[in-house]
PDB file of N, CA and C in Angstrom:
ATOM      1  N   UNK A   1     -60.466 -59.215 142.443  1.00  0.00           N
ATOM      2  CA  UNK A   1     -61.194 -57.977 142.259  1.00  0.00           C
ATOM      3  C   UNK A   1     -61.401 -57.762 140.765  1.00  0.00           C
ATOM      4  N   UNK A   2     -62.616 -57.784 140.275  1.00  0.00           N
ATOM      5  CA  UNK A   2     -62.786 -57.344 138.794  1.00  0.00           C
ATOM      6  C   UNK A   2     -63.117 -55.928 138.597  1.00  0.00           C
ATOM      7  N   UNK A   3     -63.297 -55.266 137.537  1.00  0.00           N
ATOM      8  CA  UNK A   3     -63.487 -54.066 137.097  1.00  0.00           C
ATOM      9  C   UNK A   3     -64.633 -53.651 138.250  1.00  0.00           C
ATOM     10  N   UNK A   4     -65.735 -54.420 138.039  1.00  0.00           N
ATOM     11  CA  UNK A   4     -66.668 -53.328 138.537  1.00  0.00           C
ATOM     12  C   UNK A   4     -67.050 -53.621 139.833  1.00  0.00           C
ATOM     13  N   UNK A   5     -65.830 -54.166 140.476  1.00  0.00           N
ATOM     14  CA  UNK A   5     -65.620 -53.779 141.794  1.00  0.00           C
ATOM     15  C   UNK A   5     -64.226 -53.290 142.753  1.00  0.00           C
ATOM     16  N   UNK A   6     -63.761 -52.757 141.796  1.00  0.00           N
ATOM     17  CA  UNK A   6     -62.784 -51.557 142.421  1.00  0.00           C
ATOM     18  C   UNK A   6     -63.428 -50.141 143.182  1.00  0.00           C
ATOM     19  N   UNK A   7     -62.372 -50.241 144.812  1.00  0.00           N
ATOM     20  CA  UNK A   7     -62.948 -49.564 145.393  1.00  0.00           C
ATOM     21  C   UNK A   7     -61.986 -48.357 144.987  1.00  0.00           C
ATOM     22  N   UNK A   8     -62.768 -47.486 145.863  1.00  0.00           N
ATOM     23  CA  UNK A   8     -61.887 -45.928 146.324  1.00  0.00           C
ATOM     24  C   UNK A   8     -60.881 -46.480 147.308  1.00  0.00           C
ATOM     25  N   UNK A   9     -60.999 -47.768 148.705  1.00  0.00           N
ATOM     26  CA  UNK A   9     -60.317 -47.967 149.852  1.00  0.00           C
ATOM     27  C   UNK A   9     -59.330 -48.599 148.856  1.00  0.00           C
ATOM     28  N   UNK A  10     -59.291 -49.606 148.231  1.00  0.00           N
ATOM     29  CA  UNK A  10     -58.574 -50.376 147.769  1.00  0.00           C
ATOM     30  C   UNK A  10     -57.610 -49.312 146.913  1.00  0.00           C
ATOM     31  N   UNK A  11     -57.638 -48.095 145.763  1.00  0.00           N
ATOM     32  CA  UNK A  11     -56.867 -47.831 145.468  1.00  0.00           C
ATOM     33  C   UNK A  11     -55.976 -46.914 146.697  1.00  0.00           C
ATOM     34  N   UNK A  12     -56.752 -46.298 147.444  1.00  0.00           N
ATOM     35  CA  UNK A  12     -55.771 -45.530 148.106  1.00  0.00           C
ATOM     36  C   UNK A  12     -54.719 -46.572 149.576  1.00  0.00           C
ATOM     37  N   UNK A  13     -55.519 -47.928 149.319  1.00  0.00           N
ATOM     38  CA  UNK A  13     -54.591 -48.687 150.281  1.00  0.00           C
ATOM     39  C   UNK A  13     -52.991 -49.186 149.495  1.00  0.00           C
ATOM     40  N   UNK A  14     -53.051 -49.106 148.099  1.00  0.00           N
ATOM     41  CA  UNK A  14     -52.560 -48.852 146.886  1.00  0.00           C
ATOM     42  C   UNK A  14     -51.306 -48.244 147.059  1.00  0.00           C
ATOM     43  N   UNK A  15     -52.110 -46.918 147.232  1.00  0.00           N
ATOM     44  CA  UNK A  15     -51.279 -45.638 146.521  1.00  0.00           C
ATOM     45  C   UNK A  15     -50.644 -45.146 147.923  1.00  0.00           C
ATOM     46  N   UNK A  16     -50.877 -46.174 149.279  1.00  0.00           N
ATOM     47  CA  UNK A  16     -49.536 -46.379 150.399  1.00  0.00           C
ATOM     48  C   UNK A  16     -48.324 -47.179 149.903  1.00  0.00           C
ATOM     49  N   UNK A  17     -48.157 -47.601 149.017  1.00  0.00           N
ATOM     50  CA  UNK A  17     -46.830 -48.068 148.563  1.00  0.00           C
ATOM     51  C   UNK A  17     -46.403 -47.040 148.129  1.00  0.00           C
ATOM     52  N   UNK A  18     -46.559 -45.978 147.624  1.00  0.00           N
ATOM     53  CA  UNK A  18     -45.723 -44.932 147.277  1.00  0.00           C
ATOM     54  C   UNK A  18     -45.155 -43.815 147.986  1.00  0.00           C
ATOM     55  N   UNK A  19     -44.030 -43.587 148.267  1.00  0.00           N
ATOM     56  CA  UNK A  19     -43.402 -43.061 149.124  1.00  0.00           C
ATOM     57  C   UNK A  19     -43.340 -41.559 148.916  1.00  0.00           C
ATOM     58  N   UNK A  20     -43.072 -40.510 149.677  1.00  0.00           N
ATOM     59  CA  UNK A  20     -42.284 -39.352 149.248  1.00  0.00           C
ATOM     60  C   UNK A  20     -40.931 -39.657 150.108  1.00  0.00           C
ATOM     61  N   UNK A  21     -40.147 -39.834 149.028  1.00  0.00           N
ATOM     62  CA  UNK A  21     -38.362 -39.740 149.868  1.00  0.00           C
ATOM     63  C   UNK A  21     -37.727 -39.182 150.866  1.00  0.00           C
ATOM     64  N   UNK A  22     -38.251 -37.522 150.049  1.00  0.00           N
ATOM     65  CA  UNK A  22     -37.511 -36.398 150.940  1.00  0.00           C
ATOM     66  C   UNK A  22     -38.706 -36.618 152.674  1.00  0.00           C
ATOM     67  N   UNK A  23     -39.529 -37.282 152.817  1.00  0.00           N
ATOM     68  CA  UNK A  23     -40.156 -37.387 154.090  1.00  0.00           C
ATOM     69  C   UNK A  23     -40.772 -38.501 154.864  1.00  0.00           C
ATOM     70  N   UNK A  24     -40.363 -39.529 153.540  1.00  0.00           N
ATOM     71  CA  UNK A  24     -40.554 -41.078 154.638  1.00  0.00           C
ATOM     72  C   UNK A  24     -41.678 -41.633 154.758  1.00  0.00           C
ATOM     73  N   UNK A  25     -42.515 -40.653 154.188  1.00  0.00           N
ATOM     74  CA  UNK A  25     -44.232 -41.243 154.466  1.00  0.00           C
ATOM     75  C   UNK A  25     -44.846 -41.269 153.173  1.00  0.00           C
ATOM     76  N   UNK A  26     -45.639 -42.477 153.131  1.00  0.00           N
ATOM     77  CA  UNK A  26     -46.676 -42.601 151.807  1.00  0.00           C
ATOM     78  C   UNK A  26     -47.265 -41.137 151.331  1.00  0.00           C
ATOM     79  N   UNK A  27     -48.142 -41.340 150.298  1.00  0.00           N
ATOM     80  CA  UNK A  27     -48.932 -39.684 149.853  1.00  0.00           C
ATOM     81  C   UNK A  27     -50.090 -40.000 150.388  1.00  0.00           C
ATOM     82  N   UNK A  28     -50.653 -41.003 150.705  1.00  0.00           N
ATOM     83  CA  UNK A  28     -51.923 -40.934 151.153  1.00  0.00           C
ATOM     84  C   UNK A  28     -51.877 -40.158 153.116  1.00  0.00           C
ATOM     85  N   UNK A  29     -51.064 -40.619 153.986  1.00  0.00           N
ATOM     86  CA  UNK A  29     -51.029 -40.160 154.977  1.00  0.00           C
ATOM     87  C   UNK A  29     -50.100 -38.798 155.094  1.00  0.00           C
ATOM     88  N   UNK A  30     -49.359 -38.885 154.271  1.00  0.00           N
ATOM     89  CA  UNK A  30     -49.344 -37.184 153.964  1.00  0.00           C
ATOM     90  C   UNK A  30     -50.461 -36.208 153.757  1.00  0.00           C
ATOM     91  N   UNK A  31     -51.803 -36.694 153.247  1.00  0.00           N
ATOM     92  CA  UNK A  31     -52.614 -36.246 152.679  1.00  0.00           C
ATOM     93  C   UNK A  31     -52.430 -35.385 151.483  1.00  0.00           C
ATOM     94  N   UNK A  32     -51.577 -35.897 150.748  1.00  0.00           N
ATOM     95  CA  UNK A  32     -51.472 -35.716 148.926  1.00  0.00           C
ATOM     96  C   UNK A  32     -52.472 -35.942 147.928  1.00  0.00           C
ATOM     97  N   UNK A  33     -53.129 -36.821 148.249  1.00  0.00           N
ATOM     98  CA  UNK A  33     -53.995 -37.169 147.795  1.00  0.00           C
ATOM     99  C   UNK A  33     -55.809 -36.853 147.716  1.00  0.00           C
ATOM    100  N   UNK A  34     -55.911 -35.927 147.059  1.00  0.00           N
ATOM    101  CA  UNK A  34     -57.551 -35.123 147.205  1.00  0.00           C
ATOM    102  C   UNK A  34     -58.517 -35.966 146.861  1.00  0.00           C
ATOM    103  N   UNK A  35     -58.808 -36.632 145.490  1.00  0.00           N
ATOM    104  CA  UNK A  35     -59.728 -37.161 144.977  1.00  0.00           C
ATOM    105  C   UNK A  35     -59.211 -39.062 144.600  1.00  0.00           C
ATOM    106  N   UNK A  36     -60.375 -39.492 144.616  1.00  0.00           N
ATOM    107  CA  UNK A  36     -60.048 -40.790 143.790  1.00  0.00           C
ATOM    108  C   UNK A  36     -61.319 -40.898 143.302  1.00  0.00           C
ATOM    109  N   UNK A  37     -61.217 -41.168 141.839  1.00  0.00           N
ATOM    110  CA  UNK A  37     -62.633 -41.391 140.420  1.00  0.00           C
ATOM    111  C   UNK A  37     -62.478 -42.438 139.699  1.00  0.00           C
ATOM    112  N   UNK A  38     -63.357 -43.511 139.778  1.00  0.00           N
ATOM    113  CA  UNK A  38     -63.432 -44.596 139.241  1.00  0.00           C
ATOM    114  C   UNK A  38     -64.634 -45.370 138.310  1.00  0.00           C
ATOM    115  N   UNK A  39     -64.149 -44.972 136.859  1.00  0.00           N
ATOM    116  CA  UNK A  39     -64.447 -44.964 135.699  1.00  0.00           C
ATOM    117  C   UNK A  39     -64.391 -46.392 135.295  1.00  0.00           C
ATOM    118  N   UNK A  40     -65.443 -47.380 135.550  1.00  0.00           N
ATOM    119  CA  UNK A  40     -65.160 -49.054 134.937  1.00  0.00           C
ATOM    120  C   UNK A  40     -63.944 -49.370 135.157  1.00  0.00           C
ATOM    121  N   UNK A  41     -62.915 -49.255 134.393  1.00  0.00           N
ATOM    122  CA  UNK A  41     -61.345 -49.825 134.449  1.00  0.00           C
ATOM    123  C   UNK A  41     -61.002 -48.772 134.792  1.00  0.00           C
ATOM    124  N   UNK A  42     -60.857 -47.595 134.617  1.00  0.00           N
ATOM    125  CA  UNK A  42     -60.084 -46.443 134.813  1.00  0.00           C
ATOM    126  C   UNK A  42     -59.788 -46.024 135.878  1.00  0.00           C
ATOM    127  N   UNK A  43     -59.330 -45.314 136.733  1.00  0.00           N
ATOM    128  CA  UNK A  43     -58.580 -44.668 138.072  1.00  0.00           C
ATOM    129  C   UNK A  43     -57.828 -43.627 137.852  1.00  0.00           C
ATOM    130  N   UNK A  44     -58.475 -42.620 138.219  1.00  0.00           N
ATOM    131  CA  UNK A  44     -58.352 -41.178 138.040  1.00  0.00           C
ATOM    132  C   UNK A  44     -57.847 -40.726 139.359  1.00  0.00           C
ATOM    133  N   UNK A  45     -56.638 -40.275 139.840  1.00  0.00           N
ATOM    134  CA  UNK A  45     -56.248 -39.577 141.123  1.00  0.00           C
ATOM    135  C   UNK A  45     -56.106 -38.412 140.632  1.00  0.00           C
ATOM    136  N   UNK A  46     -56.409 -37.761 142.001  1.00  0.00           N
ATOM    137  CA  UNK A  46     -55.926 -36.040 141.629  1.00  0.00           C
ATOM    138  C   UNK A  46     -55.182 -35.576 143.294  1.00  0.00           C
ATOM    139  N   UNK A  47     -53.665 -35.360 142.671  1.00  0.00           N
ATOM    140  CA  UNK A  47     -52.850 -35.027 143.423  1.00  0.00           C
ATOM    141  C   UNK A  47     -52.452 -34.408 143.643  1.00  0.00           C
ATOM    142  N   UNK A  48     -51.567 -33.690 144.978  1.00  0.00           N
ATOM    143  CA  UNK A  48     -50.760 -32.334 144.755  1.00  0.00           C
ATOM    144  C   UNK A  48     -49.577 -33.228 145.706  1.00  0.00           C
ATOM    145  N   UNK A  49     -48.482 -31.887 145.844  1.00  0.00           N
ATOM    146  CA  UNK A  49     -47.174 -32.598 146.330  1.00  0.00           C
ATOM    147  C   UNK A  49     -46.828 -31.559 147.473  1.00  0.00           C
ATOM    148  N   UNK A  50     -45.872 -31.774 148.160  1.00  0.00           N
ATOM    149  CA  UNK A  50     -45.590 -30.712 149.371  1.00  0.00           C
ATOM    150  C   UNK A  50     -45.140 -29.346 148.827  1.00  0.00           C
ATOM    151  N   UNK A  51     -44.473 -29.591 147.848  1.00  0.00           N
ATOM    152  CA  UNK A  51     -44.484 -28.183 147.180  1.00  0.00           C
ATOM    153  C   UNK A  51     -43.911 -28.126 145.984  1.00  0.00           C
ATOM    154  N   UNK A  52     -44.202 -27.009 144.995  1.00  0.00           N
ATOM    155  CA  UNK A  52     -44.580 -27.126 143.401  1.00  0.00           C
ATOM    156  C   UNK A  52     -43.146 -27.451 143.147  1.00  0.00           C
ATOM    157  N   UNK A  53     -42.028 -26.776 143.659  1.00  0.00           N
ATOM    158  CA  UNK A  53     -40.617 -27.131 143.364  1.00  0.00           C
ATOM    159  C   UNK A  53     -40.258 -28.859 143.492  1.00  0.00           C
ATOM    160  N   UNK A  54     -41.432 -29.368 144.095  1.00  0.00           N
ATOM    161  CA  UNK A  54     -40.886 -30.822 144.770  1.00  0.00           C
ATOM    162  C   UNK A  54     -39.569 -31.520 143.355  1.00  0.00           C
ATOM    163  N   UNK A  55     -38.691 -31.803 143.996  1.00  0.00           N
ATOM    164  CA  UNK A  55     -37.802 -32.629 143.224  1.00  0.00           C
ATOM    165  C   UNK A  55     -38.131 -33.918 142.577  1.00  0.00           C
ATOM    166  N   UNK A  56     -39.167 -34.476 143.062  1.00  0.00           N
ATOM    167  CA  UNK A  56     -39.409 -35.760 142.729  1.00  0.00           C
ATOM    168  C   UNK A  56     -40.534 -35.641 142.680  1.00  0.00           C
ATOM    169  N   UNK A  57     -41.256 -34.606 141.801  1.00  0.00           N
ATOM    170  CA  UNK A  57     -42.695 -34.569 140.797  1.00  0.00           C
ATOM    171  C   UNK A  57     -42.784 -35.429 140.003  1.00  0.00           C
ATOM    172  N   UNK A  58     -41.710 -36.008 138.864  1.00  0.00           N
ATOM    173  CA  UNK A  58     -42.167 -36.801 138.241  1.00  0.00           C
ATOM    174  C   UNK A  58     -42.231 -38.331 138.459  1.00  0.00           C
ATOM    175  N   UNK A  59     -40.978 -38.530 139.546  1.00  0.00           N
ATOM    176  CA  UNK A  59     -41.320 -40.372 140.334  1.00  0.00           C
ATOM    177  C   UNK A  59     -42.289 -40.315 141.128  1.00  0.00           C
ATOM    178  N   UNK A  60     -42.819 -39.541 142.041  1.00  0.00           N
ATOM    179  CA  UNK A  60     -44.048 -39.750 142.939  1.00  0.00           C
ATOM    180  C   UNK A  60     -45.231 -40.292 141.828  1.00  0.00           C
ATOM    181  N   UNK A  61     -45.233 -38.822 140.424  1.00  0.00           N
ATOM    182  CA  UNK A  61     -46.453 -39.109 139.815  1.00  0.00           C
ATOM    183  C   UNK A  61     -46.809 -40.396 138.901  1.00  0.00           C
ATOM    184  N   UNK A  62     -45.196 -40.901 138.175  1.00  0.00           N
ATOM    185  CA  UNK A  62     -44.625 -42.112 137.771  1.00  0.00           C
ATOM    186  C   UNK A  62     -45.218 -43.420 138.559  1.00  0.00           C
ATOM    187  N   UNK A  63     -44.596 -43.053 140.500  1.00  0.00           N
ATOM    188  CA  UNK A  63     -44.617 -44.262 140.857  1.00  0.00           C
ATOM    189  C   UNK A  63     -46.364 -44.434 141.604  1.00  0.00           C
ATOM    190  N   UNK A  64     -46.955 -43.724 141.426  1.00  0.00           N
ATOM    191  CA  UNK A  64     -48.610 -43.498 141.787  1.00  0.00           C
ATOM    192  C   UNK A  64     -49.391 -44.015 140.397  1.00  0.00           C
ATOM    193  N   UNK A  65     -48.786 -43.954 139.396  1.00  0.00           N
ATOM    194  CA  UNK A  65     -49.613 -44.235 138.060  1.00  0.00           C
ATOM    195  C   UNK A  65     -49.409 -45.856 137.983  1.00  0.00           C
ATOM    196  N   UNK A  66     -48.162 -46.326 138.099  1.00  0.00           N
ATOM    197  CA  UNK A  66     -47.764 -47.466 137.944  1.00  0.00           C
ATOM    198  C   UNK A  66     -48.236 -48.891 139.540  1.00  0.00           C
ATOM    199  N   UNK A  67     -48.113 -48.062 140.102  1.00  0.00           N
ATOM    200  CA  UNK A  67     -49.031 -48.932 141.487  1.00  0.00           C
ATOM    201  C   UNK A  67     -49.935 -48.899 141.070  1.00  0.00           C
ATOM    202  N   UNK A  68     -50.862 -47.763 141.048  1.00  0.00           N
ATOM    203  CA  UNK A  68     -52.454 -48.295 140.491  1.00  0.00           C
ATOM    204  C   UNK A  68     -52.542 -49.285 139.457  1.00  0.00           C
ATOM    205  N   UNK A  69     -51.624 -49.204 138.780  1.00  0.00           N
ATOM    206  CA  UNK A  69     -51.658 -50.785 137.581  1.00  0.00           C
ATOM    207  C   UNK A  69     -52.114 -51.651 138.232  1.00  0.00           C
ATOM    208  N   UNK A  70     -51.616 -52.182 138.976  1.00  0.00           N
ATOM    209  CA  UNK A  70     -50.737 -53.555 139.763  1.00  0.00           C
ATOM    210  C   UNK A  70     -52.599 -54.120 140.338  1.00  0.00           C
ATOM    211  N   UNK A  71     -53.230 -53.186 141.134  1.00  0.00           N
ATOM    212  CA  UNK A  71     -54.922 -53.685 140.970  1.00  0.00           C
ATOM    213  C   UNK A  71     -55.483 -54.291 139.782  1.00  0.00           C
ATOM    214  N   UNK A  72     -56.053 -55.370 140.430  1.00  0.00           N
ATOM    215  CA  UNK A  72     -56.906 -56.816 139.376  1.00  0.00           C
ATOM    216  C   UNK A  72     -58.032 -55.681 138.746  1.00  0.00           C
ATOM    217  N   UNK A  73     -57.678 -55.441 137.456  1.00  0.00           N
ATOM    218  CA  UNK A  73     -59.258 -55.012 136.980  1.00  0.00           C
ATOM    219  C   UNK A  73     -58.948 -53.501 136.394  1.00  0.00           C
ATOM    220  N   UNK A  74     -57.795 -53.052 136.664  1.00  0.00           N
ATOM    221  CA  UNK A  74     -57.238 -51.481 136.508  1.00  0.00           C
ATOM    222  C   UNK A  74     -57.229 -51.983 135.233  1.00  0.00           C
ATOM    223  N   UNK A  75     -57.019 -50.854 134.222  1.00  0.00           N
ATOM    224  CA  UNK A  75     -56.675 -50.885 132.901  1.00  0.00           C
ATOM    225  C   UNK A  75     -56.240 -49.821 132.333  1.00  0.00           C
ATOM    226  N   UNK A  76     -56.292 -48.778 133.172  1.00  0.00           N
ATOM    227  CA  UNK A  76     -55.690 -47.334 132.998  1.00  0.00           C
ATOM    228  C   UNK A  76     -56.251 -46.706 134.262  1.00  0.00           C
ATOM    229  N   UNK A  77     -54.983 -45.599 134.459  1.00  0.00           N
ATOM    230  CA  UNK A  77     -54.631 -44.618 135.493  1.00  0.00           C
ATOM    231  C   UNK A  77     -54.444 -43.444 135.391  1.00  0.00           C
ATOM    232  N   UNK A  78     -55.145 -42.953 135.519  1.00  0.00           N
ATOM    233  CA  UNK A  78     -54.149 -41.055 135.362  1.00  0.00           C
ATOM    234  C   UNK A  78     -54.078 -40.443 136.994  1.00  0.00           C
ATOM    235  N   UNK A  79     -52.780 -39.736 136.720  1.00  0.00           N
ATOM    236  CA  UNK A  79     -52.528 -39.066 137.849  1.00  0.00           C
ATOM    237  C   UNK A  79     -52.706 -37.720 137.288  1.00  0.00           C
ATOM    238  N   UNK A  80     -53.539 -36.559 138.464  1.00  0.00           N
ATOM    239  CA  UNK A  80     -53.181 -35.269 137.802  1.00  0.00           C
ATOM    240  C   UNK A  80     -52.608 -34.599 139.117  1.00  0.00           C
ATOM    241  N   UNK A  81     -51.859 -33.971 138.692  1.00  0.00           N
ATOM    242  CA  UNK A  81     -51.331 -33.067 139.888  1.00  0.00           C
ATOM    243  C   UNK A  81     -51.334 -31.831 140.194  1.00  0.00           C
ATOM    244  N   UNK A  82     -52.435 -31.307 140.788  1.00  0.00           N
ATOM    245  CA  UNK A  82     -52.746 -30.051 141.105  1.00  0.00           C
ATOM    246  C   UNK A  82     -51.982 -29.141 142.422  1.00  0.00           C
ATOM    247  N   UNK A  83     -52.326 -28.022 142.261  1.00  0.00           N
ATOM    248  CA  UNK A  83     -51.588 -26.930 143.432  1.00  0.00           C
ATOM    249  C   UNK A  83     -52.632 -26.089 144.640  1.00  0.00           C
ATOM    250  N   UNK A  84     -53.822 -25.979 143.829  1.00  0.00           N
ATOM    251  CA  UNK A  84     -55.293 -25.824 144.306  1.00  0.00           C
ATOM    252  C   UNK A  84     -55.963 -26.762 144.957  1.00  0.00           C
ATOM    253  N   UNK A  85     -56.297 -26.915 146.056  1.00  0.00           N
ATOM    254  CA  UNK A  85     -55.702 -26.054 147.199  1.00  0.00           C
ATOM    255  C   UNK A  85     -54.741 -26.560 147.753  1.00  0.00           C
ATOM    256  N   UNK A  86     -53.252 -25.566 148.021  1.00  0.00           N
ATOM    257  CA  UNK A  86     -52.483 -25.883 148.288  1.00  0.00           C
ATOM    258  C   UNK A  86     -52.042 -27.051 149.784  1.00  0.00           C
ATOM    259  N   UNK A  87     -50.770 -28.017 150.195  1.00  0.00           N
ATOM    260  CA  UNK A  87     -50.845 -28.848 150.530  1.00  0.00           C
ATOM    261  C   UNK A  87     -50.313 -27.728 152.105  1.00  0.00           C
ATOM    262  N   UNK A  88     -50.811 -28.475 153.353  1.00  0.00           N
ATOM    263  CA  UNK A  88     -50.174 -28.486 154.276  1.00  0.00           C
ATOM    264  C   UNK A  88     -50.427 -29.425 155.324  1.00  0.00           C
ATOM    265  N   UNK A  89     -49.139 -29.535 156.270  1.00  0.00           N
ATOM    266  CA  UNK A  89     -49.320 -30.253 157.037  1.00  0.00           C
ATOM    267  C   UNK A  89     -50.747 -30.806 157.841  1.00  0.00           C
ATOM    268  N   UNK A  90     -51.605 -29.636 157.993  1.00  0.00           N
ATOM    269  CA  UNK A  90     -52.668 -30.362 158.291  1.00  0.00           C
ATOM    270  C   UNK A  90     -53.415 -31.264 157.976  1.00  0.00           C
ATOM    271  N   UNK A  91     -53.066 -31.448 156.450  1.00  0.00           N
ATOM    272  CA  UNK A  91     -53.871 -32.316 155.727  1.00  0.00           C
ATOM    273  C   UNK A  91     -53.103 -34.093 156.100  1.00  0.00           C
ATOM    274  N   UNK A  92     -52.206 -33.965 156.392  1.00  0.00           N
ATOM    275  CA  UNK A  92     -52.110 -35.312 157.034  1.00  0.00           C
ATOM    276  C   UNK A  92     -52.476 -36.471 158.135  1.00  0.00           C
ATOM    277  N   UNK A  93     -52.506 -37.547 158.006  1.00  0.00           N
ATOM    278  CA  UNK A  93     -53.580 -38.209 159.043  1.00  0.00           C
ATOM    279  C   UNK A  93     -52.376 -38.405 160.066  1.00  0.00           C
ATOM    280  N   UNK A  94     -52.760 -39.064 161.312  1.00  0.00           N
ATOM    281  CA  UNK A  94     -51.968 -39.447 162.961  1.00  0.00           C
ATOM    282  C   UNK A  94     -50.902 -39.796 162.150  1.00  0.00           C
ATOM    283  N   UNK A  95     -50.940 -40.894 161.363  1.00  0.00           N
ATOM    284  CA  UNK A  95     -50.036 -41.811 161.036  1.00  0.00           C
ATOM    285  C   UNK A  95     -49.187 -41.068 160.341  1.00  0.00           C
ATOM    286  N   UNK A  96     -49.102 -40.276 159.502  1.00  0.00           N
ATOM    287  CA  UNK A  96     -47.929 -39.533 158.683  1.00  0.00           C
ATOM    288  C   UNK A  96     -47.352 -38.423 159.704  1.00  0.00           C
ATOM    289  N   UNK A  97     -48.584 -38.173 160.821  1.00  0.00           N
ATOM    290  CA  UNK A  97     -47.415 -37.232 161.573  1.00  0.00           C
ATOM    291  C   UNK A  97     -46.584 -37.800 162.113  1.00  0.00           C
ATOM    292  N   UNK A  98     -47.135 -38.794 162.555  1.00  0.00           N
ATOM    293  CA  UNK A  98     -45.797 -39.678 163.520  1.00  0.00           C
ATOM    294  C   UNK A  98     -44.839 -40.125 162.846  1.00  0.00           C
ATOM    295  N   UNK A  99     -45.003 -40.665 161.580  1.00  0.00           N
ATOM    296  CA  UNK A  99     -43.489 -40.948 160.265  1.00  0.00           C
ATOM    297  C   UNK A  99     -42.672 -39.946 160.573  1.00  0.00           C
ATOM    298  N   UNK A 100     -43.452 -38.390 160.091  1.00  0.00           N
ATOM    299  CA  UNK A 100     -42.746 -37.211 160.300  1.00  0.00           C
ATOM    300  C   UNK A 100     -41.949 -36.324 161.100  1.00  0.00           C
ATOM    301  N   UNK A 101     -42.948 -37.028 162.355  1.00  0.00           N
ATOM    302  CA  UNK A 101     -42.576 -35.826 163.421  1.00  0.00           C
ATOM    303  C   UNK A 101     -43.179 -34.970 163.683  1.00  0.00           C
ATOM    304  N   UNK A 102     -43.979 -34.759 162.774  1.00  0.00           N
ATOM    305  CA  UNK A 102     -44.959 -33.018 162.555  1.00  0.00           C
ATOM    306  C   UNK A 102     -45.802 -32.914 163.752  1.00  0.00           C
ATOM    307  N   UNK A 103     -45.889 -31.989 164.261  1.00  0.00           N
ATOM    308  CA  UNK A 103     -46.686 -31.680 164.895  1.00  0.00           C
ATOM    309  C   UNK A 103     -48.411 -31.572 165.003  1.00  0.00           C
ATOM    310  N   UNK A 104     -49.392 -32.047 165.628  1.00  0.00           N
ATOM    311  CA  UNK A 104     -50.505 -31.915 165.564  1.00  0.00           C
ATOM    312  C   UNK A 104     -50.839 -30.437 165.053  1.00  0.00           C
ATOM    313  N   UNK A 105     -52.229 -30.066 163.837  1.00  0.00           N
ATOM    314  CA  UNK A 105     -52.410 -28.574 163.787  1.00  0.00           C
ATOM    315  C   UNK A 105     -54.008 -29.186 164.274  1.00  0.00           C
TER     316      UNK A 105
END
């Protein structure tokens, strides 16, 4: 994969290696993940977390910056982590409910 063909699928198939601890499931099927922007080399996520207290704000955002490395052609990453609009369970796909448990909304 070179620069100027990095996808949106490819980073967020990505940014399933990254876990949230306290719940067992990637951020992408959590639905943590709002945006993905892709700037030539660059990879711009814009994230939020289950909630602003989350304990592990800075390894999620750590370990989301540093996976996106690991793509042929990345050359920089930013993670931003927003609160607007806030996260809830609905925003997760089949697959993170079933990690979870959560209930269908």
């Amino acid at each position: 994969m070179t620069a100027n063909n990095i996808s949106p699928e490819a980073v967020l198939q990505t940014l399933r290696q990254v876990i949230d601890p306290e719940l067992g499931c990637n951020i992408v099927d959590l639905g943590l993940v709002y945006n993905v922007s892709i700037t030539g080399q660059k990879v711009a996520v814009t994230m939020t977390l289950t909630t602003q207290g989350c304990p592990m704000h800075d390894s999620i955002r750590w370990g989301a910056q540093n996976v996106l490395l690991t793509i042929p052609g990345v050359e920089e990453a930013e993670i931003k982590v927003v609160w607007d609009p806030p996260w809830t369970p609905a925003l997760m796909t089949e697959f993170g409910r079933s990690v979870t448990g959560a209930e269908k909304f």
